[in-house]
Protein backbone atom coordinates (compact mmCIF):
# COMPACT_ATOMS: atom_id res chain seq x y z
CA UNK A 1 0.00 0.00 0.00
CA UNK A 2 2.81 2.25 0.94
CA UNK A 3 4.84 1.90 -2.49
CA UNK A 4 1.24 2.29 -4.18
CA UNK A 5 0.57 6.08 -2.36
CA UNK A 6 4.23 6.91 -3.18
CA UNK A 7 3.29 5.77 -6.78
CA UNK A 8 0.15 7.93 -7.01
CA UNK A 9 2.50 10.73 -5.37
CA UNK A 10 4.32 10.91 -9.15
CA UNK A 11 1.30 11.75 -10.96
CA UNK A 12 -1.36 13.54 -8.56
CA UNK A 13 -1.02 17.03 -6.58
CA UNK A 14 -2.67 15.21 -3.75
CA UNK A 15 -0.93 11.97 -2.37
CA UNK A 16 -1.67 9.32 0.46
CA UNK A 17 -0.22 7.04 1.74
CA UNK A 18 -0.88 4.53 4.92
CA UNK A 19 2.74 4.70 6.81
CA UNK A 20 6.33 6.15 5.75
CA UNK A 21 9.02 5.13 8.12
CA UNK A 22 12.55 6.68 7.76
CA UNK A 23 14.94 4.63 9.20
CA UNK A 24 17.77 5.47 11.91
CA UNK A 25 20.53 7.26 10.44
CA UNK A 26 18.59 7.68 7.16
CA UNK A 27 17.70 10.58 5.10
CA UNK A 28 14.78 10.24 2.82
CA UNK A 29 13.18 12.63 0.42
CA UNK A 30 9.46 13.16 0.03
CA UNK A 31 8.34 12.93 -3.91
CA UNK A 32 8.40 16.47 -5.52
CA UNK A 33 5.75 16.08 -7.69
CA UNK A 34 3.13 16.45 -4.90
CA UNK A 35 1.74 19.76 -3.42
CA UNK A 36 -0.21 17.88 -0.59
CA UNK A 37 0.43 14.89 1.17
CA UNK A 38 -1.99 13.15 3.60
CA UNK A 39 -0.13 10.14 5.71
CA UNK A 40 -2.03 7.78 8.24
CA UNK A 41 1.33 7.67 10.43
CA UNK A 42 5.18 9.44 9.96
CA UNK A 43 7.82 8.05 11.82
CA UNK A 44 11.15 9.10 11.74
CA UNK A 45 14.01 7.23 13.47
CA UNK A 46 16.62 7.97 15.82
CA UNK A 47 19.09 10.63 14.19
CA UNK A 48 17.17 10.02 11.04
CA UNK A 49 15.87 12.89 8.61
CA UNK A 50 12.65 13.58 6.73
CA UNK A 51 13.39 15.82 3.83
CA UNK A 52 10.04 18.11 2.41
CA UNK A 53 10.88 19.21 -1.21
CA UNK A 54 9.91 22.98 -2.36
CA UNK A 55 6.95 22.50 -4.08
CA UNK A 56 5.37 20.41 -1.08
CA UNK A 57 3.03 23.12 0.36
CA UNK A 58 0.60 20.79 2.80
CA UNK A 59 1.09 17.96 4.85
CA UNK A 60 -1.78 16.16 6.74
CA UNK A 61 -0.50 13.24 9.19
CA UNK A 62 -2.55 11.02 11.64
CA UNK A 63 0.11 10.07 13.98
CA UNK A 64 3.76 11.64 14.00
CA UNK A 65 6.80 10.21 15.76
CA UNK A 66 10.08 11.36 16.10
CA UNK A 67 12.96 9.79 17.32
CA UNK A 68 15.77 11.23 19.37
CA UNK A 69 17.42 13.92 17.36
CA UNK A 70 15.43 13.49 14.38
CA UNK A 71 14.74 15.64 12.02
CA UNK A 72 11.67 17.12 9.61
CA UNK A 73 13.49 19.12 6.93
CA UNK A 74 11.69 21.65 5.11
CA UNK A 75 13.63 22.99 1.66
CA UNK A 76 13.34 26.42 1.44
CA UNK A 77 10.36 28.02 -0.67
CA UNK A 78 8.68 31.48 -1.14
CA UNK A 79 5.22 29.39 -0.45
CA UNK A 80 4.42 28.63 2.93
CA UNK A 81 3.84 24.95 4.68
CA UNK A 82 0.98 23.65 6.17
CA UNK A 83 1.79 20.77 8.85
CA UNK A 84 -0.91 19.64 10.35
CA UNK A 85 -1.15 16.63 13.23
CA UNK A 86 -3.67 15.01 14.95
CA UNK A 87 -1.44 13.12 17.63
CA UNK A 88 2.71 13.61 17.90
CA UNK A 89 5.15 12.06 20.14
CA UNK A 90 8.16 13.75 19.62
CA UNK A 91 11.54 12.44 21.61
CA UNK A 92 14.49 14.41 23.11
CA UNK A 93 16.26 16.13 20.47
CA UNK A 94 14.11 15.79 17.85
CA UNK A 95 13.44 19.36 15.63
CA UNK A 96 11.21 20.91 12.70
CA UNK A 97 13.91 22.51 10.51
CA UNK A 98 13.20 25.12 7.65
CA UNK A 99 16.20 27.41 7.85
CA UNK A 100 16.85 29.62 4.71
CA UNK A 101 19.66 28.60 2.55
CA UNK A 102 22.87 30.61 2.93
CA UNK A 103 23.57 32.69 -0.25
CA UNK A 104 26.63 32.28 -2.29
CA UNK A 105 28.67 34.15 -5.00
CA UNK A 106 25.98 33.62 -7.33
CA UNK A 107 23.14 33.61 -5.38
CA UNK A 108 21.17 35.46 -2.71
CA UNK A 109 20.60 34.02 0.51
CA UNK A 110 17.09 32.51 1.54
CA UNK A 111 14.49 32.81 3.83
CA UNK A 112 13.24 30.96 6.59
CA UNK A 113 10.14 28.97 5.34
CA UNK A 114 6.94 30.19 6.28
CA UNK A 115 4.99 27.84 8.48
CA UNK A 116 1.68 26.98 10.26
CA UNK A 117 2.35 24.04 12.46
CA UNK A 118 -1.24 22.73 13.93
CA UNK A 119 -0.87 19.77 16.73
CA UNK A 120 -3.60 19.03 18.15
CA UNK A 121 -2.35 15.82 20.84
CA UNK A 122 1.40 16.65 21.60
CA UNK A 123 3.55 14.88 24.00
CA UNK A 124 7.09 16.22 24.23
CA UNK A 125 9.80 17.42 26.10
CA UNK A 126 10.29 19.97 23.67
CA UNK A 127 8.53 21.69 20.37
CA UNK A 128 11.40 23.15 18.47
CA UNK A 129 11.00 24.89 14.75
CA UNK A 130 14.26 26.34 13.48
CA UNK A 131 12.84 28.80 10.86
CA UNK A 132 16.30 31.14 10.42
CA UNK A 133 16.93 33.46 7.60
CA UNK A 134 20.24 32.07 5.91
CA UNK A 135 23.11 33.70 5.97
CA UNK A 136 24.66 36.41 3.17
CA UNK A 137 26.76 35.63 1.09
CA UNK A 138 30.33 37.04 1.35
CA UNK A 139 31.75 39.93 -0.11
CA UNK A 140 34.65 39.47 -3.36
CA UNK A 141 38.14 39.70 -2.78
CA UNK A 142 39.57 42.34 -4.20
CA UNK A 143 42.39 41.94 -7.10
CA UNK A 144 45.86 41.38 -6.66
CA UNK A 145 47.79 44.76 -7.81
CA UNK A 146 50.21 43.95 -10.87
CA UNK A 147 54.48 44.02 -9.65
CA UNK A 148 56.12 47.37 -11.16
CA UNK A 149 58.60 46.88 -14.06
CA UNK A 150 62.20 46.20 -12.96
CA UNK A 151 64.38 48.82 -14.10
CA UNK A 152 67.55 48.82 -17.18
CA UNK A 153 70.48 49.66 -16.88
CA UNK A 154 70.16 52.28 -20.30
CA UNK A 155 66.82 53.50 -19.33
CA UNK A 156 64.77 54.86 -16.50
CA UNK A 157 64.34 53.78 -12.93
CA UNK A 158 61.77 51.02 -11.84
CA UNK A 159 58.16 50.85 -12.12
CA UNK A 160 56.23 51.72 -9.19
CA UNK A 161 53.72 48.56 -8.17
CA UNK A 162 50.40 48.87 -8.91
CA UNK A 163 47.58 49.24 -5.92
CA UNK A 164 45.32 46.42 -5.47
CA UNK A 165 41.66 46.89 -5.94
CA UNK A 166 38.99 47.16 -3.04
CA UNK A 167 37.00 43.99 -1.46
CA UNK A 168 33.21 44.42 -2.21
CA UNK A 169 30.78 44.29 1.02
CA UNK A 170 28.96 40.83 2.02
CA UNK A 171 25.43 40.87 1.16
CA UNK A 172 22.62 41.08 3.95
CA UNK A 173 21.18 38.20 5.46
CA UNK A 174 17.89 35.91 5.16
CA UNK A 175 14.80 37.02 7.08
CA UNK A 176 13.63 34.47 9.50
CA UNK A 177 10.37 32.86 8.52
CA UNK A 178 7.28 33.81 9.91
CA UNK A 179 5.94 30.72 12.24
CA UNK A 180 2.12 30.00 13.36
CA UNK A 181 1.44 26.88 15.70
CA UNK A 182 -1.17 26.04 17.04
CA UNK A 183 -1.03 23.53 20.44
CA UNK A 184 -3.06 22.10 22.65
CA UNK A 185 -4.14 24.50 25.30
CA UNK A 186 -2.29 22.36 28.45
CA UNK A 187 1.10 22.16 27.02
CA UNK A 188 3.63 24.13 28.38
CA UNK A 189 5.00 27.46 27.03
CA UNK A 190 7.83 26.78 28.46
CA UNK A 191 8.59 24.17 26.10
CA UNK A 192 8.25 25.75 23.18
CA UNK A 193 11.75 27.06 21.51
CA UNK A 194 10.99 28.77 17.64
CA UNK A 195 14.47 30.26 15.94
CA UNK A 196 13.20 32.66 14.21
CA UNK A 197 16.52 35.47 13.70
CA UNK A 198 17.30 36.64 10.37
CA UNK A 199 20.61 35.13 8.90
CA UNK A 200 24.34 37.09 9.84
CA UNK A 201 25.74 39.39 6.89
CA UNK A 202 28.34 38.11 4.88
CA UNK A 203 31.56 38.68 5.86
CA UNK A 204 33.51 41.53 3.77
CA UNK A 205 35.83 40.67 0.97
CA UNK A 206 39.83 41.73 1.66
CA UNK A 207 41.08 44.15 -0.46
CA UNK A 208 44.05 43.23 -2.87
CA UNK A 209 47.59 42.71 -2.06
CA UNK A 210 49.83 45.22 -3.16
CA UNK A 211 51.80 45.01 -6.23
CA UNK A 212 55.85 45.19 -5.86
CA UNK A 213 58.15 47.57 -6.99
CA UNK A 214 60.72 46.51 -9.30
CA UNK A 215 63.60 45.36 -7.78
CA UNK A 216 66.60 47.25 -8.05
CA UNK A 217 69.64 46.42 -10.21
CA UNK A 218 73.53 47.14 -10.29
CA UNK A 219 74.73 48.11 -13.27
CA UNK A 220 78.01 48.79 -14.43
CA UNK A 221 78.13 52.46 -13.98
CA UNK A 222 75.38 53.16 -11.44
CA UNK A 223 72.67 51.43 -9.41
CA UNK A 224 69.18 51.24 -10.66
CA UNK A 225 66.65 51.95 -7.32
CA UNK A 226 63.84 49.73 -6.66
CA UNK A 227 60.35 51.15 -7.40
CA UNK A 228 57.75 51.48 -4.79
CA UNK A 229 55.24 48.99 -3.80
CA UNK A 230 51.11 49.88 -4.71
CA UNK A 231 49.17 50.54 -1.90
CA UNK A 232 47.05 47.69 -0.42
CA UNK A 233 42.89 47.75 -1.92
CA UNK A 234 40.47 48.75 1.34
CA UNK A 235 38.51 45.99 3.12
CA UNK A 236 34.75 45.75 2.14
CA UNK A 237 32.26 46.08 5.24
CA UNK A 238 30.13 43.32 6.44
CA UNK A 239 26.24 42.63 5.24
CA UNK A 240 23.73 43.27 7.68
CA UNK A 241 21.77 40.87 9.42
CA UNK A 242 18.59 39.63 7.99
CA UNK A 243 15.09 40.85 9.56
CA UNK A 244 13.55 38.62 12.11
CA UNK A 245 10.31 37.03 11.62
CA UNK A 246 7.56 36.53 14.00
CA UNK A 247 5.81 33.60 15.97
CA UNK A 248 2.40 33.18 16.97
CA UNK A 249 1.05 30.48 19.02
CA UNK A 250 -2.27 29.79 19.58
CA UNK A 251 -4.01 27.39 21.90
CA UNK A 252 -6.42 24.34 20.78
């Protein structure tokens, strides 16, 4: 029956399927094809990771259990996810993850995923959603200045090295996401731990190293003098931090 759900997963926007186990130490990825996904029971292992692709914008589970540091991981998406749960037992370590992806040279960094988390049984030591902005990417490093021309001894004096450029500024980070859950009305606040900070600026790019003067040369007559070195290209400055999203929690 399982394989069969999974199956129907491929072709239909709206999937079911009885169980999905992941195992301990495992990673396994949801299909992509499906924007909803309605499971009877989720269990993830000890240490073991459920991976929730992009496109994947509801999930509807019966029964959720999660092992001792396990993991829910959501991809990052500019559509929010809807997790809802009729009964979870979540164990000691165990985490809701959809942290923003950390930008890159090519790339801007991501936001936290938006979520609305409804459980309506929980029984946990802890609820914790990590919904962090990712972090900027960093600034260039600046070019290397060219060495200055070594000097003859039948023409002028050396060639002065050249300066090397400036290092550009990190880009900013991530927002965090913005996070709604929704828990039943005896369980604790106290127990409740969202991440919701925007990601760190990129770090700045260095400026460029000097170039050399040209070295200086005896000649038979006289003594050619060295040139001077360039002056080193200015540090960039850091990105700012992203913005930091917002948690509500309301009581079933």
């Amino acid at each position: 029956m399982r394989k069969l759900c999974l199956l129907a997963a491929l072709i239909s926007p709206l999937a079911c399927a009885q169980v999905v186990s992941v195992e301990s130490n495992a990673l396994m990825r949801l299909p992509n094809t499906a924007s909803t996904l309605q499971l009877e029971r989720l269990e993830v292992a000890d240490y073991g990771t459920l991976l929730i692709p992009s496109n994947v914008t509801e999930v509807i589970v019966g029964e959720l259990r999660l092992g001792r540091e396990a993991r829910i991981a959501i991809v990052p998406s500019e559509q929010p996810l809807e997790l809802k749960v009729s009964r979870a037992q979540l164990s000691e370590g165990s985490q809701i993850t959809a942290r923003g992806a950390p930008g890159t040279y090519l790339k801007a960094a991501r936001s936290g995923r938006n979520l609305n988390v409804q459980i309506r049984a929980l029984s946990a030591p802890l609820l914790w959603v990590d919904a962090r902005g990712g972090a900027g990417a960093p600034g260039f490093v600046g070019l290397d200045g060219a060495n200055g021309q070594a000097p003859g001894c039948t023409w002028g004096q050396a060639g002065r090295g050249a300066d090397g450029s400036n290092g550009s500024d990190g880009q900013p980070g991530a927002p965090g996401a913005l996070v709604r859950l929704e828990v039943p009305r005896d369980y604790p606040a106290q127990q409740i731990k969202v991440q919701v900070a925007g990601g760190a600026g990129g770090v700045a790019g260095p400026g460029g190293k000097p170039g050399a003067g040209g070295k200086a040369k005896g000649c038979f007559v006289y003594k050619a003098d060295g040139g001077k070195s360039g002056r080193p290209g200015a540090d960039g400055q850091p990105g700012s931090a992203g913005a930091t999203g917002a948690v509500t929690v309301q009581r079933l």
